[in-house]
Protein backbone atom coordinates (compact mmCIF):
# COMPACT_ATOMS: atom_id res chain seq x y z
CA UNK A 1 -8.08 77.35 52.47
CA UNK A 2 -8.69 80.49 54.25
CA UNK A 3 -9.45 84.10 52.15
CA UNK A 4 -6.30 85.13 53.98
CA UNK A 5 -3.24 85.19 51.63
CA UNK A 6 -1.63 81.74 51.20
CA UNK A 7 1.54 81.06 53.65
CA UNK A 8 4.75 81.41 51.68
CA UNK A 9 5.70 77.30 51.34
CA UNK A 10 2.19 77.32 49.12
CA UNK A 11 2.53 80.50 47.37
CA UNK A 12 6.06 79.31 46.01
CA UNK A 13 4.75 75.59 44.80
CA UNK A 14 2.33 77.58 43.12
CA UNK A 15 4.21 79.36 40.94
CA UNK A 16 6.82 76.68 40.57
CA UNK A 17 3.67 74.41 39.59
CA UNK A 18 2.59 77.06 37.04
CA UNK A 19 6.07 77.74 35.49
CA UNK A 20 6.57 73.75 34.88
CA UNK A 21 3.14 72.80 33.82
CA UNK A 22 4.26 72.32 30.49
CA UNK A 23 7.11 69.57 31.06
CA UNK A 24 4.77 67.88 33.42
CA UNK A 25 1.77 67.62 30.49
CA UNK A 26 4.82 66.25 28.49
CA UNK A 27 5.60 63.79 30.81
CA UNK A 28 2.11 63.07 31.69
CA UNK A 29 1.26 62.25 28.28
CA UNK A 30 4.18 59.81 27.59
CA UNK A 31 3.06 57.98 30.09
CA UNK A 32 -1.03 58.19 28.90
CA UNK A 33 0.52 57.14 24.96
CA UNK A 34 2.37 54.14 26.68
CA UNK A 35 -0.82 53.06 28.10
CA UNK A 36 -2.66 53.24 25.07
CA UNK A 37 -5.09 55.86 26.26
CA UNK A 38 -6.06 57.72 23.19
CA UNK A 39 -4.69 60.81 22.10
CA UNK A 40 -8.33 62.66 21.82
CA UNK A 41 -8.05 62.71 25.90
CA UNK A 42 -4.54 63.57 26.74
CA UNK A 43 -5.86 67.00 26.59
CA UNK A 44 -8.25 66.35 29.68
CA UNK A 45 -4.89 66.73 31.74
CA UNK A 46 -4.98 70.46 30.33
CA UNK A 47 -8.02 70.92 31.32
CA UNK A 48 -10.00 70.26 28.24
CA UNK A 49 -13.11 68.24 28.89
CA UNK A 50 -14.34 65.71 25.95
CA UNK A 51 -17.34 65.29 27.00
CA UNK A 52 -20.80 67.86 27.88
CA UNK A 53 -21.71 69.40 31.18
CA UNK A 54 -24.54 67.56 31.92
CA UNK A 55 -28.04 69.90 32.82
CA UNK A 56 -28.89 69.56 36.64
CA UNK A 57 -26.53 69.72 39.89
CA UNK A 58 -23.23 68.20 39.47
CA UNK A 59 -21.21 66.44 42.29
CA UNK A 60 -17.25 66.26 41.53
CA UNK A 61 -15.29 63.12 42.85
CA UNK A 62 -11.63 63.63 42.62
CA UNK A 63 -9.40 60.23 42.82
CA UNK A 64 -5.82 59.73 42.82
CA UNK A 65 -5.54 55.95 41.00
CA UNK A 66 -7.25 52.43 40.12
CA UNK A 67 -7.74 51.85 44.74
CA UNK A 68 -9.60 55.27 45.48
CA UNK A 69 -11.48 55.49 42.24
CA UNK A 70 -13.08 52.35 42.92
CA UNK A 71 -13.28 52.60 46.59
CA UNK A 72 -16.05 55.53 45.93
CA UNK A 73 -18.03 53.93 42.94
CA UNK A 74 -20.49 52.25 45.51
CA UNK A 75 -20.83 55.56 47.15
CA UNK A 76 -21.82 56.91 44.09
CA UNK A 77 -24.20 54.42 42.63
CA UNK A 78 -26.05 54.15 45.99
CA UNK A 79 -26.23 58.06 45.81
CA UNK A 80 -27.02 57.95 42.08
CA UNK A 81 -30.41 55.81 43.35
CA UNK A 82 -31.41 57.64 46.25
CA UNK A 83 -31.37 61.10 44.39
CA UNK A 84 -32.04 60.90 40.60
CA UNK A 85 -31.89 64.69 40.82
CA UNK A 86 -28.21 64.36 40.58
CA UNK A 87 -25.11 63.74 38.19
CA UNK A 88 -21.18 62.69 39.53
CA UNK A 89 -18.17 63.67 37.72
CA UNK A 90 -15.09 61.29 38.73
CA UNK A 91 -11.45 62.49 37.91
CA UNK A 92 -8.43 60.56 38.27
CA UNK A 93 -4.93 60.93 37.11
CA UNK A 94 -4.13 57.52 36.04
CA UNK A 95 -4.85 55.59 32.68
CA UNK A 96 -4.98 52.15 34.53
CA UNK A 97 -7.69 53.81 36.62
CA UNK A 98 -9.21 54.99 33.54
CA UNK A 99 -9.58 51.97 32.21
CA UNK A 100 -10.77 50.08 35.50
CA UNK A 101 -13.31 52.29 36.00
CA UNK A 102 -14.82 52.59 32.50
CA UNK A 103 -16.95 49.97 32.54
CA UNK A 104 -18.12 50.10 36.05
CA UNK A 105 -19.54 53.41 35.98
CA UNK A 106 -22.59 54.07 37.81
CA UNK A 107 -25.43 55.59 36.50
CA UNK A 108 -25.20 59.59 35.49
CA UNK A 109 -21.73 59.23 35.94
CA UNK A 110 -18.61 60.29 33.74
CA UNK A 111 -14.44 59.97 33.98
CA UNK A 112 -12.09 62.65 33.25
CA UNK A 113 -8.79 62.58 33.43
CA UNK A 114 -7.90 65.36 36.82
CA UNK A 115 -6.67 68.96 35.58
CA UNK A 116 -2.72 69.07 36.02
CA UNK A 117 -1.96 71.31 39.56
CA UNK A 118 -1.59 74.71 37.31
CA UNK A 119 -3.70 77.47 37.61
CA UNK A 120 -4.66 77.26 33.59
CA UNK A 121 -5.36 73.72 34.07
CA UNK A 122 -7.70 73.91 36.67
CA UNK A 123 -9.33 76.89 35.93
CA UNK A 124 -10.29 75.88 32.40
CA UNK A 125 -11.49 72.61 34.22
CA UNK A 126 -13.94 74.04 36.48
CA UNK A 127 -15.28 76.85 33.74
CA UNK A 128 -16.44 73.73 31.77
CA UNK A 129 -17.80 71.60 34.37
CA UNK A 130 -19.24 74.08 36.82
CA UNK A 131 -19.64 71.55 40.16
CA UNK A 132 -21.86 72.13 42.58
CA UNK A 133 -19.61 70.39 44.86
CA UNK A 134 -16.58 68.49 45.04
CA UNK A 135 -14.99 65.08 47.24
CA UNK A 136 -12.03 64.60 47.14
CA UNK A 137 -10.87 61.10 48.09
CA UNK A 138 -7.57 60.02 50.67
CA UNK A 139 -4.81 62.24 50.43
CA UNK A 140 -5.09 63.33 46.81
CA UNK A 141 -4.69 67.34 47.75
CA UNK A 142 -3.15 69.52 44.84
CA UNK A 143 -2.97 73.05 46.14
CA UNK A 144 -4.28 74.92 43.43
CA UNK A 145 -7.31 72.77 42.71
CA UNK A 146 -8.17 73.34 46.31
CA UNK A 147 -7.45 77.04 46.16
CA UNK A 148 -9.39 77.84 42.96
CA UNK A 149 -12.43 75.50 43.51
CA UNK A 150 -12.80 77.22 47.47
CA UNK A 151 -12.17 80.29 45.10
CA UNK A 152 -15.00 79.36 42.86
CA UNK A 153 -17.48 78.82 45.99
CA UNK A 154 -17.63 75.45 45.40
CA UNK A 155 -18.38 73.57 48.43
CA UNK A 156 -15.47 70.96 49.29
CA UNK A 157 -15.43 67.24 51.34
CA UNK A 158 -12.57 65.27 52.28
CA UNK A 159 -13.58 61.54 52.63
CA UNK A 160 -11.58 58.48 53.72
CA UNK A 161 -8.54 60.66 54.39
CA UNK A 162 -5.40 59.36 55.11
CA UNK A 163 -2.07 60.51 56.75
CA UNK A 164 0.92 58.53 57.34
CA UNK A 165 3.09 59.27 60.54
CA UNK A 166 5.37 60.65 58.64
CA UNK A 167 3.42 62.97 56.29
CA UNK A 168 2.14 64.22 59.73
CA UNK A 169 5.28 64.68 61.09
CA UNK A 170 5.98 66.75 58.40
CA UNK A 171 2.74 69.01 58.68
CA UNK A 172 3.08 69.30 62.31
CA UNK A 173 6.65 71.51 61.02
CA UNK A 174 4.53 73.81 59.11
CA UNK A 175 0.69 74.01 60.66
CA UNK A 176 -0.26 76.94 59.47
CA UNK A 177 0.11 75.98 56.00
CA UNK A 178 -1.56 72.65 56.53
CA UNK A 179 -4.32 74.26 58.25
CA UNK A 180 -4.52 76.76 55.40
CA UNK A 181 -5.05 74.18 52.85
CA UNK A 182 -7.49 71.63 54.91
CA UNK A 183 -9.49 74.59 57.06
CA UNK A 184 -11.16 74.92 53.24
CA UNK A 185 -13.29 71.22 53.88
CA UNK A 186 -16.72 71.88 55.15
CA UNK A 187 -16.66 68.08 56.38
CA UNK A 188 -13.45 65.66 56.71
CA UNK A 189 -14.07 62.03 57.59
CA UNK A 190 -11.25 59.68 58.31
CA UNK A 191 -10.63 56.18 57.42
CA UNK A 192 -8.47 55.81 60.84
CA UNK A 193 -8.28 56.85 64.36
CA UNK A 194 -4.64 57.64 63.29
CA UNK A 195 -5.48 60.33 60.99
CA UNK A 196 -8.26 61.99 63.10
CA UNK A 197 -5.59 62.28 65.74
CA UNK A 198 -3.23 63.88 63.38
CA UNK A 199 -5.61 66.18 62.17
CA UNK A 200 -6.97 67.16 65.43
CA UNK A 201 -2.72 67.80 66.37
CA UNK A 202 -2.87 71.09 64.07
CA UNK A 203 -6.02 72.33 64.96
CA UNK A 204 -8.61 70.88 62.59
CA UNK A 205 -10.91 70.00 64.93
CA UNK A 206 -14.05 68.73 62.65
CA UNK A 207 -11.99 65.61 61.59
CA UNK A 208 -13.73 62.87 62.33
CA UNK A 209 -13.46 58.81 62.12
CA UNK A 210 -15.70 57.58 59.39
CA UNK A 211 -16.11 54.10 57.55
CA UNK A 212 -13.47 53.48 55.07
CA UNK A 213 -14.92 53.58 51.79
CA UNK A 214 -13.37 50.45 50.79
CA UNK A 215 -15.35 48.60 53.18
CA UNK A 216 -18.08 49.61 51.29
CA UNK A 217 -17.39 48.98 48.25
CA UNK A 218 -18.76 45.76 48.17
CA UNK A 219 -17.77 42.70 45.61
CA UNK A 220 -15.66 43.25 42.77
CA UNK A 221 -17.66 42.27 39.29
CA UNK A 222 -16.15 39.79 37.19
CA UNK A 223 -17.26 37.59 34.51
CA UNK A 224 -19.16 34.52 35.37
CA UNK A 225 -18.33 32.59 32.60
CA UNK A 226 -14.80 32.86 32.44
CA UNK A 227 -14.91 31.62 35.82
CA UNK A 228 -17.09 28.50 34.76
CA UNK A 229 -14.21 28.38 32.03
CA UNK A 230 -11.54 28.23 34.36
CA UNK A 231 -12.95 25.92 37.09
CA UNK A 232 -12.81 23.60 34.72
CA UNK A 233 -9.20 23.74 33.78
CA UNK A 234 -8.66 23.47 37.37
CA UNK A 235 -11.14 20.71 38.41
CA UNK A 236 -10.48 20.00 42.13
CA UNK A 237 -7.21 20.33 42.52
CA UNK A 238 -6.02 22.50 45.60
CA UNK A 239 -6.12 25.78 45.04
CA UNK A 240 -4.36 29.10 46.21
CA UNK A 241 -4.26 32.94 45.03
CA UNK A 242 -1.70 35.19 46.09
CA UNK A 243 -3.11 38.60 44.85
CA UNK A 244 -1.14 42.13 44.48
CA UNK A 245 2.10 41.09 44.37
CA UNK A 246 4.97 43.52 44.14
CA UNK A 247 8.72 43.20 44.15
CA UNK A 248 10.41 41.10 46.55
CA UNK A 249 7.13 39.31 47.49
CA UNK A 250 6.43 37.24 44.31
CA UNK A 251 9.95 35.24 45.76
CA UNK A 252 8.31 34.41 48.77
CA UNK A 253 5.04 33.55 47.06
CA UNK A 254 6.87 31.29 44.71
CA UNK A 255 9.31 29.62 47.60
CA UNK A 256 6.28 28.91 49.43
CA UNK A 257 4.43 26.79 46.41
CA UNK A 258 7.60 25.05 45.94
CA UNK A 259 7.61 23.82 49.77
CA UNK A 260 3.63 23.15 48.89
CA UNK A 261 4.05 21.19 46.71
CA UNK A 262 5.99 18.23 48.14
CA UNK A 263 3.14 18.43 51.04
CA UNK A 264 0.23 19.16 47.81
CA UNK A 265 1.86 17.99 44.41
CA UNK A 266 -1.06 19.04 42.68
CA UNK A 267 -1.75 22.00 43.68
CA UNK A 268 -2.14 25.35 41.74
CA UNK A 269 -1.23 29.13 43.09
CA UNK A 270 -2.64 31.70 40.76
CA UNK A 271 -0.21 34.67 40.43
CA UNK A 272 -1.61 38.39 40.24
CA UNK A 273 0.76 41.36 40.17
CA UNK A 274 0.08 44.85 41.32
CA UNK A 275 1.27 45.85 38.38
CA UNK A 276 0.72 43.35 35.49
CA UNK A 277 3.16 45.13 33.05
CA UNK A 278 5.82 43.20 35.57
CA UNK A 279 4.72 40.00 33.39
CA UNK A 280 7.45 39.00 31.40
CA UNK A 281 9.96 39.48 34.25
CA UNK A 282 8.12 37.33 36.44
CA UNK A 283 7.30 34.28 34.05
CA UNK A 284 11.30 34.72 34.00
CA UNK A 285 11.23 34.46 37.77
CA UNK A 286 8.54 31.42 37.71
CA UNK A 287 10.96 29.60 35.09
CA UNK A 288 13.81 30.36 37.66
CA UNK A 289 12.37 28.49 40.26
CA UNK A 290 11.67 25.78 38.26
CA UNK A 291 7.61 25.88 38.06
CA UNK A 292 5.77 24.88 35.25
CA UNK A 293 3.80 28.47 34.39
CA UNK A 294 0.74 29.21 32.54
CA UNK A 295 0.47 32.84 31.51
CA UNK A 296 -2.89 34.24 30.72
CA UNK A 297 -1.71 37.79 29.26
CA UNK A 298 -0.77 35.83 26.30
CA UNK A 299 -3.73 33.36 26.42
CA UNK A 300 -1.94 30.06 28.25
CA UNK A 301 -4.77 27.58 29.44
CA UNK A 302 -4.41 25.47 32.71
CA UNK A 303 -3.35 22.47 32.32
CA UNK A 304 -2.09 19.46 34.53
CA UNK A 305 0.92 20.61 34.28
CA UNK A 306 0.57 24.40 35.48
CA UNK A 307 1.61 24.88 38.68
CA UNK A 308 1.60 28.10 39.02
CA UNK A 309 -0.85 30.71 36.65
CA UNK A 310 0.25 34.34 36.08
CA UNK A 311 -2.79 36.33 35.94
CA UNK A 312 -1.10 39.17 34.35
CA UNK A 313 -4.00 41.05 32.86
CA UNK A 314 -6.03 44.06 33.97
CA UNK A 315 -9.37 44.14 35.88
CA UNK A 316 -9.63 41.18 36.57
CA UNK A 317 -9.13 40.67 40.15
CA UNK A 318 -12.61 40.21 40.78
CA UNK A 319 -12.69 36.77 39.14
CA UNK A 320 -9.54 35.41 41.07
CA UNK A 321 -11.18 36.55 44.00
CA UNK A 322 -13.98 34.70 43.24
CA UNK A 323 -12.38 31.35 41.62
CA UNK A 324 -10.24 31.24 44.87
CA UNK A 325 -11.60 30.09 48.35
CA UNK A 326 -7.79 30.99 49.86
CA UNK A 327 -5.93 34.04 49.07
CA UNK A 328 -3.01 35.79 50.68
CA UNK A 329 -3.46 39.05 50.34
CA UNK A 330 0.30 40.70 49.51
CA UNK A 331 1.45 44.59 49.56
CA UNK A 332 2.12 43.17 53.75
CA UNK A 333 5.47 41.48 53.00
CA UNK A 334 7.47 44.58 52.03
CA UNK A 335 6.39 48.24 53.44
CA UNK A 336 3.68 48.99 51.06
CA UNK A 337 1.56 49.36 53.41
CA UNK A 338 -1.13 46.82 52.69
CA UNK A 339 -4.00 46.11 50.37
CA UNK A 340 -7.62 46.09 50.91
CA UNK A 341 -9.11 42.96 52.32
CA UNK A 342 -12.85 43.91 52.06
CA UNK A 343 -12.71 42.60 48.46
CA UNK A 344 -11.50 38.97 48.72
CA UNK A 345 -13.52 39.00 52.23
CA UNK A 346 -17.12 39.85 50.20
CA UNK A 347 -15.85 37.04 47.49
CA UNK A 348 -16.10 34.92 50.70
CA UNK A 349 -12.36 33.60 50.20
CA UNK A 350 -10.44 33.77 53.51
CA UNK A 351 -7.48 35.68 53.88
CA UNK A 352 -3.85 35.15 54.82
CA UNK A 353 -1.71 38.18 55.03
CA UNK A 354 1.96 39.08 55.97
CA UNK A 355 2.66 41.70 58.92
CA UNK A 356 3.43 44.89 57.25
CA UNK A 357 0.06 46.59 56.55
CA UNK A 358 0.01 50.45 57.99
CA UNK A 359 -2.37 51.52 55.41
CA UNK A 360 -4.81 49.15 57.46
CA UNK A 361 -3.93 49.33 60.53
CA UNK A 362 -7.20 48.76 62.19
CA UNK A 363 -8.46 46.72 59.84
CA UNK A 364 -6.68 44.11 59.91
CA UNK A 365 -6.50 42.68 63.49
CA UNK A 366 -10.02 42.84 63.64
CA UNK A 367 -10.19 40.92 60.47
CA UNK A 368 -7.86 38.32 62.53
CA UNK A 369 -9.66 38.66 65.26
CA UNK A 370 -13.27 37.61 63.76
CA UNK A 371 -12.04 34.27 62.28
CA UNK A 372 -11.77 35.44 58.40
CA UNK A 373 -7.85 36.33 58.43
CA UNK A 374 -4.56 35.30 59.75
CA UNK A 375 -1.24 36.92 59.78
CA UNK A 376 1.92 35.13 58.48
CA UNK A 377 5.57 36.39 58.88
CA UNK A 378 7.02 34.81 55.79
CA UNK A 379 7.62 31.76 53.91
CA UNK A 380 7.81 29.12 56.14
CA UNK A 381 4.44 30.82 58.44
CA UNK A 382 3.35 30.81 54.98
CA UNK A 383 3.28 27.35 54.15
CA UNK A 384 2.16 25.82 57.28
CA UNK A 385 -1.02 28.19 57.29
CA UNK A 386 -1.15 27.23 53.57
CA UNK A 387 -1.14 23.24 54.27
CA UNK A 388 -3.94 23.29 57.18
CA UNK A 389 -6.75 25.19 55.48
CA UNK A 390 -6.25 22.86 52.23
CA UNK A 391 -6.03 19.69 53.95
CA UNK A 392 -8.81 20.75 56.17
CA UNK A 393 -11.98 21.82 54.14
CA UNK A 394 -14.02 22.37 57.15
CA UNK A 395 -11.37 25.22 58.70
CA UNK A 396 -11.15 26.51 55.31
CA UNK A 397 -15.17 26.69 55.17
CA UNK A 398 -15.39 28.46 58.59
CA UNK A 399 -12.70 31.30 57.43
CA UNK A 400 -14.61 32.24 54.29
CA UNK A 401 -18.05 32.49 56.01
CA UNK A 402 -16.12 34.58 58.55
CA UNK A 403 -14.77 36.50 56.02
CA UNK A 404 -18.30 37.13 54.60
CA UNK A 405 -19.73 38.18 57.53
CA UNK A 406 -16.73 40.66 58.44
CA UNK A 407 -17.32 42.37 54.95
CA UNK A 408 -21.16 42.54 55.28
CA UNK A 409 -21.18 44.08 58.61
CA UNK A 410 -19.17 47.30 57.11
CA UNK A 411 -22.48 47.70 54.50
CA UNK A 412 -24.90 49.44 56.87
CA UNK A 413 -22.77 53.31 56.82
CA UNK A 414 -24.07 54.25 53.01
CA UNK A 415 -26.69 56.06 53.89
CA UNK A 416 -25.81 58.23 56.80
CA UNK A 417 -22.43 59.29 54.60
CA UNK A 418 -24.51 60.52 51.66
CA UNK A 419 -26.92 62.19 54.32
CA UNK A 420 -23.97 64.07 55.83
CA UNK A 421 -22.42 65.04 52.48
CA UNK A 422 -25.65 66.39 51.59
CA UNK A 423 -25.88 68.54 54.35
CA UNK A 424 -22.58 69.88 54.60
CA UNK A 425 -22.30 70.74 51.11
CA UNK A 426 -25.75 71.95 50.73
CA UNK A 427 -27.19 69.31 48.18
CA UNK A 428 -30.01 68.78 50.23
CA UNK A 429 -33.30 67.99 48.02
């Protein structure tokens, strides 16, 4: 953002933003109270920090939800080790990712929940924490916070941005404003060719392609022993996962293990929603297709006669990436756009997906095309893929290595990314 007066579109979200800042803090903290997130940090959304400053140079990561806020912890830790000489501040807006990332935090690192977009808010925020410099993750770009941390001379980085064609299409009507509030990042790397070309379309010229950070992100923790636990509930029966779910997708999940299991009457399909608050609805939904269900949200064990296990908890998907050597990877049946397959494909599980995945768009067909993935169009596609890898361990064996392989090839960018960030925002040692 330029030192030029804001274009009018910004200047009036602005004050709009400020005049309703209250009703959004009341609505943002319904929603933290419904999570359980405790009262004492509702206030973070204000701008309050509850916790120190540390001493020393402080680098700001600002994340949207649970995806981004993980996608960058790698980033961090590796950064955290290569240059003890500095502390990370993540934000996020979320109390899922709150709660994802608490326990996963690298060293010298803290979570705060993001100031809301008002000019109180933000200003209070960066008074208190003082950043040396600031990231901010995808396409997680509140005006204000931009305005007053470029007003604060705090150096700024976009990384793994993001635009849809039609959030383009909509900043190609007003470029001056969008190159108002992105001409502000000293350094913008893009997770696709897509985006770079959309950027480059209104004049930002220093976009460039860059790994996506959640190819380097690298395998999701989970606990070893409740794995041990579980594969043996399970013993060797066949075994499938199909992993963030949302609506309208669980039905073709669940028509597909029916068909399964006249081919594979033993077999089990694990169940994890995108959203795992969906869980009563969809044990209804389970019971409606007349599947014996399991549900582990309110402690169900495996047993012979489980044929299908809703994993409805949180944080957790590390372990049923693990447990499971086949998973179909879900947000591509309906237009969400995709998930990210670089975590089952580090687990080493291989990876069936459906055909809607925009969010990936690159990714994805060269995930097919090394071996560790394979698009199916529904159901039936579904099934059939389903069937060969399980009665053929060997096929199955090949995928996963592939799958492996794909995800440790994407490893090697760490280094140069922290190297450019350093220079660009002047954190050189």
């Amino acid at each position: 953002m330029s030192r030029t007066a804001a274009p009018l579109p910004l200047r009036l979200y602005s004050a709009a933003a400020n005049l309703l800042g209250p009703l959004a803090y009341a609505r943002v903290r319904r929603k933290l109270a419904a999570h359980g997130t405790p009262p004492a940090r509702w206030p973070e959304r204000m701008g309050h920090a509850t916790l120190p400053r540390p001493d020393g140079r402080l680098v700001w990561f600002h994340a949207a939800s649970v995806g981004e806020s993980v996608s960058v912890l790698r980033l961090i830790a590796h950064w955290a080790e290569t240059r003890p000489d500095l502390e990370f501040l993540l934000t996020s807006g979320t109390a899922t990712s709150a709660q994802v990332v608490a326990s996963r935090l690298p060293p010298r690192t803290r979570h705060q929940f993001a100031p809301l977009d008002t000019q109180a808010a933000v200003r209070r925020f960066l008074a208190h924490w003082r950043p040396d410099a600031a990231i901010f993750v995808e396409s997680e770009l509140w005006p204000q916070m931009l305005h007053e941390s470029h007003a604060a001379d705090i150096p700024l980085a976009l990384l793994n941005a993001r635009i849809s064609d039609r959030s383009a299409r909509n900043w190609q009507r007003a470029p001056r404003t969008a190159r108002h509030l992105m001409g502000i990042f000293r350094i913008i790397r893009c997770q696709d060719a897509r985006t770079v070309a959309h950027l480059h379309s209104i004049g930002l010229d220093r976009a460039q392609q860059g790994p996506n950070l959640k190819s380097l992100s690298g395998p999701l923790p989970f606990d070893h022993d409740e794995q041990t636990r579980l594969t043996a509930q399970i013993g060797d029966r066949p075994l499938w996962l199909a992993a963030s779910t949302h609506p309208g997708e669980d039905e073709i999940m669940l028509a597909a293990h029916q068909s399964l299991l006249a081919t594979c009457p033993d077999a089990l399909l694990i169940l994890v929603p995108r959203h795992p608050e969906r869980g009563l609805a969809l044990e209804t939904l389970i019971a409606a297709h007349r599947l014996d269900a399991a549900r582990r949200a309110i402690g169900d064990r495996i047993t012979a006669r489980t044929q299908v296990y809703l994993a409805d908890t949180l944080g957790e998907t590390g372990l049923w990436y693990a447990l499971c050597p086949l998973t179909c990877l879900c947000g591509s049946f309906t237009p969400v756009g995709g998930h990210t397959p670089y975590e089952p494909a580090h687990a080493g599980s291989a990876i069936l997906h459906g055909p809607l995945y925009a969010n990936f768009s690159e990714i994805y067909p060269a995930l097919d095309a090394s071996g560790a993935a394979r698009e199916v169009a529904d159901a039936a596609e579904l099934v059939r893929a389903l069937v060969g890898l399980l009665d053929d361990p060997a096929a199955l064996d090949t995928m996963r290595r592939n799958a492996r392989n794909f995800a440790a090839t994407q490893e090697d960018a760490l280094d140069q990314i922290t190297a450019d960030l350093s220079t660009a925002l002047g954190l050189a040692p």
